[in-house]
Protein backbone atom coordinates (compact mmCIF):
# COMPACT_ATOMS: atom_id res chain seq x y z
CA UNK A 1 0.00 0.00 0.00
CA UNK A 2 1.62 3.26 -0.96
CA UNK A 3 0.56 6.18 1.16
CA UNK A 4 1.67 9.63 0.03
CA UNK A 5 3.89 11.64 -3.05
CA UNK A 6 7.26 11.40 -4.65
CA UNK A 7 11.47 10.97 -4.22
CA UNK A 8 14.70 11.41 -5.69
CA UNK A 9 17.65 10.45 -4.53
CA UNK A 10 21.42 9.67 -5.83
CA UNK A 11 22.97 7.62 -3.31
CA UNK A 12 27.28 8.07 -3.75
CA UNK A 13 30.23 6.26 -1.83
CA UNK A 14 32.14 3.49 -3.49
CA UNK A 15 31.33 0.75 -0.61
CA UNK A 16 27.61 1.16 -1.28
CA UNK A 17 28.35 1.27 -4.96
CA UNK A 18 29.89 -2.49 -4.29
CA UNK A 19 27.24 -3.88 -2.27
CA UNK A 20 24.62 -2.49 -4.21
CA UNK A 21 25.83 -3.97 -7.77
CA UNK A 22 26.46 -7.56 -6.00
CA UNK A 23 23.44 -7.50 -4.21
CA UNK A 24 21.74 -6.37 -7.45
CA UNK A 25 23.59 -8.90 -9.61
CA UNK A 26 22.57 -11.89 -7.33
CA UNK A 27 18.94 -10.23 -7.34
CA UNK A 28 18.38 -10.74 -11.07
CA UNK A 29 19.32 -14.40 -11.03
CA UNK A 30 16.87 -15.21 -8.55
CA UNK A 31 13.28 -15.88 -8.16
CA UNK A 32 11.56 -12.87 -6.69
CA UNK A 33 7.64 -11.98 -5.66
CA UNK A 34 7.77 -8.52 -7.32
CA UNK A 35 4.51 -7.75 -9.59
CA UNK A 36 3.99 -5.23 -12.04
CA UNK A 37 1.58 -3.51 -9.82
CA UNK A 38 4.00 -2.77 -7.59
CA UNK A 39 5.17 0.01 -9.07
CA UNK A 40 2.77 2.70 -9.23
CA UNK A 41 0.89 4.42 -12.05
CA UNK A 42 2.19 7.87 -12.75
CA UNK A 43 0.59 8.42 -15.85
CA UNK A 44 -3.35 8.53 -16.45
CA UNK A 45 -4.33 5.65 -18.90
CA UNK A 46 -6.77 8.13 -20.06
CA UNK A 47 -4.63 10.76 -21.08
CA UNK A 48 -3.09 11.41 -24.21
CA UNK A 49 0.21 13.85 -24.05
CA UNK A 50 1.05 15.55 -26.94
CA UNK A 51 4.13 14.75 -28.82
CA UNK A 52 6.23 17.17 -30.49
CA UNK A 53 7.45 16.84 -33.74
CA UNK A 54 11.13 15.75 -33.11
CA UNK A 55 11.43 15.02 -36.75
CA UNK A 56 14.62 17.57 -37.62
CA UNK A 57 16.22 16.19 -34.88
CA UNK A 58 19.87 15.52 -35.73
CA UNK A 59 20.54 13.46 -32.38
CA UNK A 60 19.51 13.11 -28.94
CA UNK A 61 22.46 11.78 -26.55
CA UNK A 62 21.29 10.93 -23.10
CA UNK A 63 24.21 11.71 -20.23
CA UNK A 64 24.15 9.53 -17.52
CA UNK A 65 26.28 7.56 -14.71
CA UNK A 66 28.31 4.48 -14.70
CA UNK A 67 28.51 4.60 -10.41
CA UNK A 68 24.06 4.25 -9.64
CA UNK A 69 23.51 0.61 -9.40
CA UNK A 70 21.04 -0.59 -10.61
CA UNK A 71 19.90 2.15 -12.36
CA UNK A 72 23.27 2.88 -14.36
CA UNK A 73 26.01 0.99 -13.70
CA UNK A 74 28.76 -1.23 -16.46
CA UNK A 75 28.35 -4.73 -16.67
CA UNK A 76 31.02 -7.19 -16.65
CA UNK A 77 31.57 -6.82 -19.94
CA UNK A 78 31.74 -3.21 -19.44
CA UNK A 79 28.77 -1.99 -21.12
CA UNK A 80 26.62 0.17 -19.65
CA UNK A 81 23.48 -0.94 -18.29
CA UNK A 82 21.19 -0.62 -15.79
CA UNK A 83 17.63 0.67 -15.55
CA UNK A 84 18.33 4.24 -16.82
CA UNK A 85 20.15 3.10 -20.12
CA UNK A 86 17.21 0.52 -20.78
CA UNK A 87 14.13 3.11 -20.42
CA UNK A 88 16.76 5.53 -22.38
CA UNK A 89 16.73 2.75 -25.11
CA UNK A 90 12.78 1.83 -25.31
CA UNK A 91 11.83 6.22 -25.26
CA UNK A 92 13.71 6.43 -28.22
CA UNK A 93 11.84 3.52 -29.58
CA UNK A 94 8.84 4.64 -28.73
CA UNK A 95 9.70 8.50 -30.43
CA UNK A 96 10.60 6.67 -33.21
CA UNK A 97 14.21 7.93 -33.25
CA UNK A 98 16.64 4.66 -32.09
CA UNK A 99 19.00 5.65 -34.87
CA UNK A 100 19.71 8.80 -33.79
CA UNK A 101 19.98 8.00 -30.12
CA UNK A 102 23.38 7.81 -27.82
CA UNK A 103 24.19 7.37 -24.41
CA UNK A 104 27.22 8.70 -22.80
CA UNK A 105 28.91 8.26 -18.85
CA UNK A 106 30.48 11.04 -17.36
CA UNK A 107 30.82 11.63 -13.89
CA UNK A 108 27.93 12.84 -11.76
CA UNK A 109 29.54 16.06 -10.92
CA UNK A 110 30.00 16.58 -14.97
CA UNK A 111 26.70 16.07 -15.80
CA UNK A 112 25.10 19.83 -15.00
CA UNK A 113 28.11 21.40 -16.99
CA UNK A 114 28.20 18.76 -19.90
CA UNK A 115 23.81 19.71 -20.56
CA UNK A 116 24.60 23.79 -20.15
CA UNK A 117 27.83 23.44 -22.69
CA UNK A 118 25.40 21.40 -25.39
CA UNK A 119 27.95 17.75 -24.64
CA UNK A 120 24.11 16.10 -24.32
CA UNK A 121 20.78 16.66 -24.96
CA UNK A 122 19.07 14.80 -21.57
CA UNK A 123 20.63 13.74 -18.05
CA UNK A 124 19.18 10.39 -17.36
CA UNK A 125 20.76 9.74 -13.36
CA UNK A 126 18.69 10.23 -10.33
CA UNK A 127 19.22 14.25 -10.41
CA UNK A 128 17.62 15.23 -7.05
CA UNK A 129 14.75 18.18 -8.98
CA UNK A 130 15.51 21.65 -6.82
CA UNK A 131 14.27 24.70 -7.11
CA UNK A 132 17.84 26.05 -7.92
CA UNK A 133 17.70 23.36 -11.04
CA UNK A 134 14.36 24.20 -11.89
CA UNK A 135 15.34 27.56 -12.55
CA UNK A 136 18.28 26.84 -14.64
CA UNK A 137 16.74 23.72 -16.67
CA UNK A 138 14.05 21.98 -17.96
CA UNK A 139 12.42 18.61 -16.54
CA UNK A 140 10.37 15.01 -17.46
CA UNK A 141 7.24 14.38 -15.44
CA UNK A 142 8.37 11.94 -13.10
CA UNK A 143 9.23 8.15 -14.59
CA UNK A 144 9.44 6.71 -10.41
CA UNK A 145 9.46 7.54 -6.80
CA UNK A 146 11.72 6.21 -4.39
CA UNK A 147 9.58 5.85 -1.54
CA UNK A 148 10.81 5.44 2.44
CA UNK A 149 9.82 2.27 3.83
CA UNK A 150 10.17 0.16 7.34
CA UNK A 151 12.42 -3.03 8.01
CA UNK A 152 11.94 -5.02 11.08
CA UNK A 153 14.12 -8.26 12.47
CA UNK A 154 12.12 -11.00 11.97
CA UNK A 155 11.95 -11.85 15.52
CA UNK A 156 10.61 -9.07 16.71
CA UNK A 157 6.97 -9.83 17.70
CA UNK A 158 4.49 -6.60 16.83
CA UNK A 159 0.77 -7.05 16.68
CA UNK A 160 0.42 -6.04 13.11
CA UNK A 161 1.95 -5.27 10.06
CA UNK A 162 1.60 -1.62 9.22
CA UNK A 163 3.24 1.47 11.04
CA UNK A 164 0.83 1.32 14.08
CA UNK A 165 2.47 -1.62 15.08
CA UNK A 166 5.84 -0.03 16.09
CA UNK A 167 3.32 3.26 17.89
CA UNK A 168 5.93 3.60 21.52
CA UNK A 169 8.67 1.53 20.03
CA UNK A 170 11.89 2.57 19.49
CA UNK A 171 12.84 2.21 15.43
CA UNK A 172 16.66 3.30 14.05
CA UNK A 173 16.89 5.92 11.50
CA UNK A 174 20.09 7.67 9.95
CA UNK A 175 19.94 11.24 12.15
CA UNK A 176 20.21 14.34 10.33
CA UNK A 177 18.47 12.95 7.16
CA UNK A 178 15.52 13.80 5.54
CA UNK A 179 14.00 10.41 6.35
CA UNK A 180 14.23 11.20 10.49
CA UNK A 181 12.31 14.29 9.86
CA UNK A 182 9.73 12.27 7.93
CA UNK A 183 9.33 9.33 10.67
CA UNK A 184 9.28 12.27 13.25
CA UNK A 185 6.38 14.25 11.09
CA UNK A 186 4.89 11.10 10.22
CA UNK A 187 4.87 9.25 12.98
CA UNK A 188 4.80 11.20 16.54
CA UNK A 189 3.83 7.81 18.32
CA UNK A 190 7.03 6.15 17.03
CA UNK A 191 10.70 6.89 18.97
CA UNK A 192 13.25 7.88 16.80
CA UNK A 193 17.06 6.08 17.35
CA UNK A 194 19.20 8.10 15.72
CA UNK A 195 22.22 6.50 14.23
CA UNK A 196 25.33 8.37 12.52
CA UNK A 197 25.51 6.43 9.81
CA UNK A 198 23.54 3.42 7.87
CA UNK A 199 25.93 0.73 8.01
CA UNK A 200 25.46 0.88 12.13
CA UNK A 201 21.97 1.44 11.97
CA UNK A 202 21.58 -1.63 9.68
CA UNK A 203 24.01 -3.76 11.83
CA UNK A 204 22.02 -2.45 15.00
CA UNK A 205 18.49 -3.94 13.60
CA UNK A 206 20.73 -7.20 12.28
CA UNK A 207 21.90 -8.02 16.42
CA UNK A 208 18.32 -6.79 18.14
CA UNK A 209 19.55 -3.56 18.94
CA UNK A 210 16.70 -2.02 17.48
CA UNK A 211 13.56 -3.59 16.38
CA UNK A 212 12.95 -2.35 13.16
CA UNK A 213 14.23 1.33 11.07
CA UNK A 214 12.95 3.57 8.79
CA UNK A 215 15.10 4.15 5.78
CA UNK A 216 15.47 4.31 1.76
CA UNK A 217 13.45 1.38 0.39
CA UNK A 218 15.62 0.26 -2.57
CA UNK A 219 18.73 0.20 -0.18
CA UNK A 220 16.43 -1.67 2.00
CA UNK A 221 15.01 -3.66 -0.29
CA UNK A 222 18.19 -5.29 -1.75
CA UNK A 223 20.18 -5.57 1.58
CA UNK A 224 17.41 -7.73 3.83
CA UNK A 225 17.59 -9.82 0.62
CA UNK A 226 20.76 -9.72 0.26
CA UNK A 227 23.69 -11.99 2.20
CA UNK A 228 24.81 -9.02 4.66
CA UNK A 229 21.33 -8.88 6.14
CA UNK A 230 22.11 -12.77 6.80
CA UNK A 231 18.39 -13.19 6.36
CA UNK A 232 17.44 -11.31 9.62
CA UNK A 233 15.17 -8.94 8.56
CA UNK A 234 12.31 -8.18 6.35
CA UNK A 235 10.29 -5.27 5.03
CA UNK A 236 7.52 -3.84 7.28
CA UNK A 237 4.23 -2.08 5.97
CA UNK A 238 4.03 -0.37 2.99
CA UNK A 239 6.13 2.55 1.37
CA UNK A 240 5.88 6.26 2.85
CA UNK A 241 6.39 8.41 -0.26
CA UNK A 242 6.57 12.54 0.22
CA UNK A 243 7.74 15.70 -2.22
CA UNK A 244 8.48 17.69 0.63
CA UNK A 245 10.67 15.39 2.38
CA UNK A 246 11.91 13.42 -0.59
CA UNK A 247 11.35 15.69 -3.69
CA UNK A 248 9.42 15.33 -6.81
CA UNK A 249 10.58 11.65 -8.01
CA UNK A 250 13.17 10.61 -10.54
CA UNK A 251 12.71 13.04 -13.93
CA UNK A 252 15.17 13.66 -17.07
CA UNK A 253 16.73 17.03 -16.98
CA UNK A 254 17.11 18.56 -20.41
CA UNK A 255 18.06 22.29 -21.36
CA UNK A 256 15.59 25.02 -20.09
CA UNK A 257 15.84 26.36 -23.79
CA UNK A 258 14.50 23.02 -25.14
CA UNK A 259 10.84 22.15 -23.24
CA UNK A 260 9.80 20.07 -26.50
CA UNK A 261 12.07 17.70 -25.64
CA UNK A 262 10.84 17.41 -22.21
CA UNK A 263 7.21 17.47 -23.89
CA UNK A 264 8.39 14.11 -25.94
CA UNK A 265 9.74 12.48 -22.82
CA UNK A 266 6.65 12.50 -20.86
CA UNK A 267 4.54 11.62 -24.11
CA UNK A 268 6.89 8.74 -24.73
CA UNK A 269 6.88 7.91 -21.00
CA UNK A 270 3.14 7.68 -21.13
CA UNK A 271 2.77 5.47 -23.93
CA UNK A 272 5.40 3.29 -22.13
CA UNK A 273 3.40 2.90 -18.97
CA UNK A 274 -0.35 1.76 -20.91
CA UNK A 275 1.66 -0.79 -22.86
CA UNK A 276 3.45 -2.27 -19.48
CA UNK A 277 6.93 -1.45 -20.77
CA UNK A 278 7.85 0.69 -18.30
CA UNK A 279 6.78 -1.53 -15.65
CA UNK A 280 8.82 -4.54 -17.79
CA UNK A 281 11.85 -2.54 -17.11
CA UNK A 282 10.97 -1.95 -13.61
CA UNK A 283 11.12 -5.55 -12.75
CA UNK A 284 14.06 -6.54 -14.37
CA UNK A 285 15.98 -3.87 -11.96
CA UNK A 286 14.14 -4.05 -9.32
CA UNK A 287 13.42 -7.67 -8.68
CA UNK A 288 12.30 -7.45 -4.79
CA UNK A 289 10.26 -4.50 -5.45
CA UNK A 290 10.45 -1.34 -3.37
CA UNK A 291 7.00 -0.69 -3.09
């Protein structure tokens, strides 16, 4: 059950970066519960966006990532792949324009400079939307939230298995994050346990310390699936989604000179959602589902 609006997020460090891409790795080999209605209908079947004539188009090269498992990130091989580089792949598809399409991986702290100098025409890679950004470029309706969501050790014994549950328990969260001030505004009843960092808070709910946190649901997602969790914990209740705390969801940034573009993207993003492709691509990434 989802119960409120929108995220983005780009999650950095090089040790989450590795246990991310193994858990991720091991994740698409394996049988998983996910459904296609977990991830939630952004677009209105109903409506019919308009699509600008992209016709005299001479290319359109999509910047992105190699470091944002699993939504960009280089295969063994090399090649880039990931979720981002497959829904870059099936919009220009859909807009008719494959042959004219590129993708190219440049650092995240490139990517702002590379779109304003005219080295790409879209950045495809979990840009957090701002208002700064919003006054300096052009943006996608959102293609996915990244909601928050609860994970409780398995042997903890509540009553029930939504948020009331944990009302006067004690539940980690990483302090100074946007995610305590959500549990705090969301959830007065619930103590927070601040921790300094993730990997303690995680560890913390792994030995008992604390029954169950309050955290990102694809990192959660992936690690109580994963081997570090050591199959100790499981997701609790359903995913907590807000735009104030968590912004406006993941979007493709193009130039603010150039809103057709962004006017094709959520035409073609529409059309991908009625005909279940964007969902398709959803699971293949996301095979425990974070909703």
């Amino acid at each position: 059950m989802i119960h409120a609006v929108v995220s983005s997020l780009y999650f950095q460090g090089a040790r989450f970066f590795a246990v991310l891409t193994c858990a991720f790795l091991v994740a698409i080999s394996a049988p998983h519960p996910s459904r296609a209605g977990d991830l939630p209908v952004l677009f209105d079947a109903r409506e019919r966006l308009p699509r600008p004539d992209l016709s005299g188009l001479l290319r359109l090269r999509f910047l992105t990532t190699t470091d944002f498992p699993p939504f960009n990130f280089a295969d063994q091989t090399g090649r880039l792949s990931g979720f981002h580089i497959e829904l870059s792949r099936a919009l220009c598809a859909e807009l008719g324009i494959e042959a004219k399409c590129q993708i190219q991986a440049l650092p995240y702290a490139e990517l702002e400079g590379a779109l304003n100098g005219g080295q790409g025409d879209a950045v495809m890679a979990g840009v957090a939307v701002s208002e700064d950004l919003r006054g300096r470029f052009a943006f996608s309706r959102p293609y996915m939230q990244l909601p928050a969501r609860f994970a409780r050790h398995k042997q903890a014994a509540f009553g029930s298995e939504d948020a009331n549950a944990l009302f006067g328990r004690r539940v980690g969260v990483v302090g100074g994050t946007a995610h305590e001030a959500m549990l705090r505004a969301f959830f007065p009843n619930i103590e927070p346990v601040p921790f300094e960092n993730r990997d303690r808070m995680l560890e913390d709910l792994k030995d008992k310390k604390v029954e169950a946190v309050f955290a990102d649901s694809l990192q959660l997602s992936f690690w109580t699936a994963g081997e570090a969790s050591g199959g100790c914990c499981a997701l609790f209740g359903g995913a907590y989604l807000s735009e104030r705390f968590l912004g406006e969801g993941l979007t493709i940034m193009v130039r603010r000179d150039d809103p057709a573009l962004a006017a094709a993207f959520d035409s073609a993003l529409a059309a991908l959602s009625r005909n279940g492709r964007l969902q398709e691509i959803y699971l293949r990434y996301f095979p425990y589902g974070i909703f």
